[in-house]
Protein backbone atom coordinates (compact mmCIF):
# COMPACT_ATOMS: atom_id res chain seq x y z
CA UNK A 1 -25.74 61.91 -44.71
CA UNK A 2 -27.76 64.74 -43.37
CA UNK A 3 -24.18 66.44 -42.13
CA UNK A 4 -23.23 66.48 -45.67
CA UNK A 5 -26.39 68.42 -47.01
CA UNK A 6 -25.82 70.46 -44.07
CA UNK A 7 -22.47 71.28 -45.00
CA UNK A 8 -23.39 71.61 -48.92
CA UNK A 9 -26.21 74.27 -48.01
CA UNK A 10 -23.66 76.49 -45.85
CA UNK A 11 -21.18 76.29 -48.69
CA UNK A 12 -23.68 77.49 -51.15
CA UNK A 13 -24.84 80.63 -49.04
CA UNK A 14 -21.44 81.72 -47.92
CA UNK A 15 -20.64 81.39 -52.00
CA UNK A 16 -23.69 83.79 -53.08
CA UNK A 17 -23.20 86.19 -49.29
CA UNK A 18 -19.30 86.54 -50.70
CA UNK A 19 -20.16 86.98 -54.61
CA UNK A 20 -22.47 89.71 -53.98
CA UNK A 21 -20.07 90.92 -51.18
CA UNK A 22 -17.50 91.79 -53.87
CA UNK A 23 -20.00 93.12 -56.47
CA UNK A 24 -21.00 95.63 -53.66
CA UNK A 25 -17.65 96.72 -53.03
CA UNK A 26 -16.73 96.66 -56.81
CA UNK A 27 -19.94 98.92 -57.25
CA UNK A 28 -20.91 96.34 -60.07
CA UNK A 29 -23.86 95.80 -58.03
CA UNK A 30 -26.53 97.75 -55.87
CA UNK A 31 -25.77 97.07 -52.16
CA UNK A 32 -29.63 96.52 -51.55
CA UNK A 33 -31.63 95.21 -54.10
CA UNK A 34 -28.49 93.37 -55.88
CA UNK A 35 -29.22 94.66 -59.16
CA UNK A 36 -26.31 95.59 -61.67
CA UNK A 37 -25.03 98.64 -61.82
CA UNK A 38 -24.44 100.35 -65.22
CA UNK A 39 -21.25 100.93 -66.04
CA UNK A 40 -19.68 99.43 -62.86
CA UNK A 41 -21.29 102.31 -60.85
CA UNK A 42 -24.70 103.91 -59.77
CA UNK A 43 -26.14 106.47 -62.41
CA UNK A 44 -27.85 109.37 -61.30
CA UNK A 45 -30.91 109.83 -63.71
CA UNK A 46 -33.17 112.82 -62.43
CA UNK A 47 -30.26 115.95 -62.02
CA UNK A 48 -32.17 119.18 -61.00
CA UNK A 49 -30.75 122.08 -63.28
CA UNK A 50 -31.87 124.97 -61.34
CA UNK A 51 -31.18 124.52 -57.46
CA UNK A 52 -31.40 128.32 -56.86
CA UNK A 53 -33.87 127.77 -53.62
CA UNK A 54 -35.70 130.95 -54.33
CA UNK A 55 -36.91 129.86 -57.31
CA UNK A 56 -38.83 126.78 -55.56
CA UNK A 57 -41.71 128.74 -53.12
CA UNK A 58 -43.09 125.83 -51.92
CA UNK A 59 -41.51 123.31 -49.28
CA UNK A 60 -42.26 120.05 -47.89
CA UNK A 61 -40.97 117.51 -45.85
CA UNK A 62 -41.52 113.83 -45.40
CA UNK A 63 -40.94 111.18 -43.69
CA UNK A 64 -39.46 107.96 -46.20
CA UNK A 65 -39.19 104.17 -45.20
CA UNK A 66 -37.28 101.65 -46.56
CA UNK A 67 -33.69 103.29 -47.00
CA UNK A 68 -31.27 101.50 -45.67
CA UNK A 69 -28.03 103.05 -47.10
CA UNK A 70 -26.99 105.83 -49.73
CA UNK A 71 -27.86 104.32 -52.73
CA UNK A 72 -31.55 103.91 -51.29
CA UNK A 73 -31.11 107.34 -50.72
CA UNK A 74 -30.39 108.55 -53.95
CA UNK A 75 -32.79 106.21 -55.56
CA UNK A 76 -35.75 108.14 -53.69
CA UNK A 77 -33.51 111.47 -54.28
CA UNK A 78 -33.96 110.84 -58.16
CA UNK A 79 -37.53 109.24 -58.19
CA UNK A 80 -38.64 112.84 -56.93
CA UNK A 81 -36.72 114.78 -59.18
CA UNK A 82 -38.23 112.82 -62.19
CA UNK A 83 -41.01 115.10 -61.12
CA UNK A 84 -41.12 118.35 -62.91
CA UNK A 85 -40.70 121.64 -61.13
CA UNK A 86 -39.25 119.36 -58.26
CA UNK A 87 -35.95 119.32 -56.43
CA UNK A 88 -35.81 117.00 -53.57
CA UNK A 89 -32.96 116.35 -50.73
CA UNK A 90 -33.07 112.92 -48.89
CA UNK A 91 -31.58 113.02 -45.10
CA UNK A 92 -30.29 108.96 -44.77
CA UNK A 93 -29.90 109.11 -41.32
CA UNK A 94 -32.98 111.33 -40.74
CA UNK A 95 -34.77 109.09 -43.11
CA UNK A 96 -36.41 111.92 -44.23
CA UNK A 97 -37.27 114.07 -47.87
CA UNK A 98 -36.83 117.95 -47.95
CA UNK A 99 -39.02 118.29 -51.46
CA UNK A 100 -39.23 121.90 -52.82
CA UNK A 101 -41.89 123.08 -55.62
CA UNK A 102 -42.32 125.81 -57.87
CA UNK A 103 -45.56 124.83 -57.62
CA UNK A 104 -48.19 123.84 -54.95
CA UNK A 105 -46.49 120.55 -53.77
CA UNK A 106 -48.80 116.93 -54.80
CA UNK A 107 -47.80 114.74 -51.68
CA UNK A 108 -49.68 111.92 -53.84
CA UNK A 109 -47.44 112.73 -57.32
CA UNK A 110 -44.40 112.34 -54.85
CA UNK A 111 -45.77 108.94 -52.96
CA UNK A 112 -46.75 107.08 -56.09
CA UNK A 113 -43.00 108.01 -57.78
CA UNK A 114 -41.07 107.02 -54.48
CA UNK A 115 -43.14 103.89 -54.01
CA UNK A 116 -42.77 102.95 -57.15
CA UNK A 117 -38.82 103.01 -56.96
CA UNK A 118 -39.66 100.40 -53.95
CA UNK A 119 -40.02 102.74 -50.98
CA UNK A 120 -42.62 104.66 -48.89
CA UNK A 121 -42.90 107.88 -48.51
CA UNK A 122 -45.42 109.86 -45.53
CA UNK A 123 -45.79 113.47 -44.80
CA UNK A 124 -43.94 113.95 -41.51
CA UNK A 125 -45.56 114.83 -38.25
């Protein structure tokens, strides 16, 4: 009897691991947190209209945690972006933010957005 639940319980995670396997690849779903795409693909919602760099004086760079892939990424990409005057680059494999300001950068303005899209965010050593 106990082989059978066994057995039941393996069917039923390799049924949800596979579902959400083909979402992924479909790009009907978000590869981390699982959550449907719109659309059938990730939206960017924060675009930066002016990326001339001279027009952003100030620079800073951080250190974020909790990215595990390029949709992470672009989430904490477009959670500092949201910010005005802001136009942020995130480095995946650095796991790092490159955040230029017109004006004198708020490292807590950027840590409460970032964190609140589900990731941290410290200034880098």
């Amino acid at each position: 009897m106990i082989n059978i639940v066994i057995v039941a319980l393996v069917v039923v995670v390799l049924f949800i691991a596979i579902r959400r396997a083909v979402g992924t690849w479909r790009q009907e779903r978000d590869c981390c947190s699982g959550a449907k795409a719109s659309g059938g693909s990730v939206t960017r919602t924060a675009l930066v209209a002016d990326t001339n760099e001279d027009h952003y004086p100030y620079r800073a760079t951080f250190d974020v945690s909790g990215m595990h892939c390029a949709n992470c990424a672009a989430h904490v990409e477009d959670a500092l972006n949201a910010i005005p005057g802001t136009w942020a680059t995130v480095d995946l494999d650095a796991q790092t933010a490159l955040v230029r300001s017109k004006e004198q950068p708020d490292a807590q303005a950027y840590r409460t957005a970032v964190e609140a899209a589900g990731y941290g965010l410290a200034e880098a050593s």
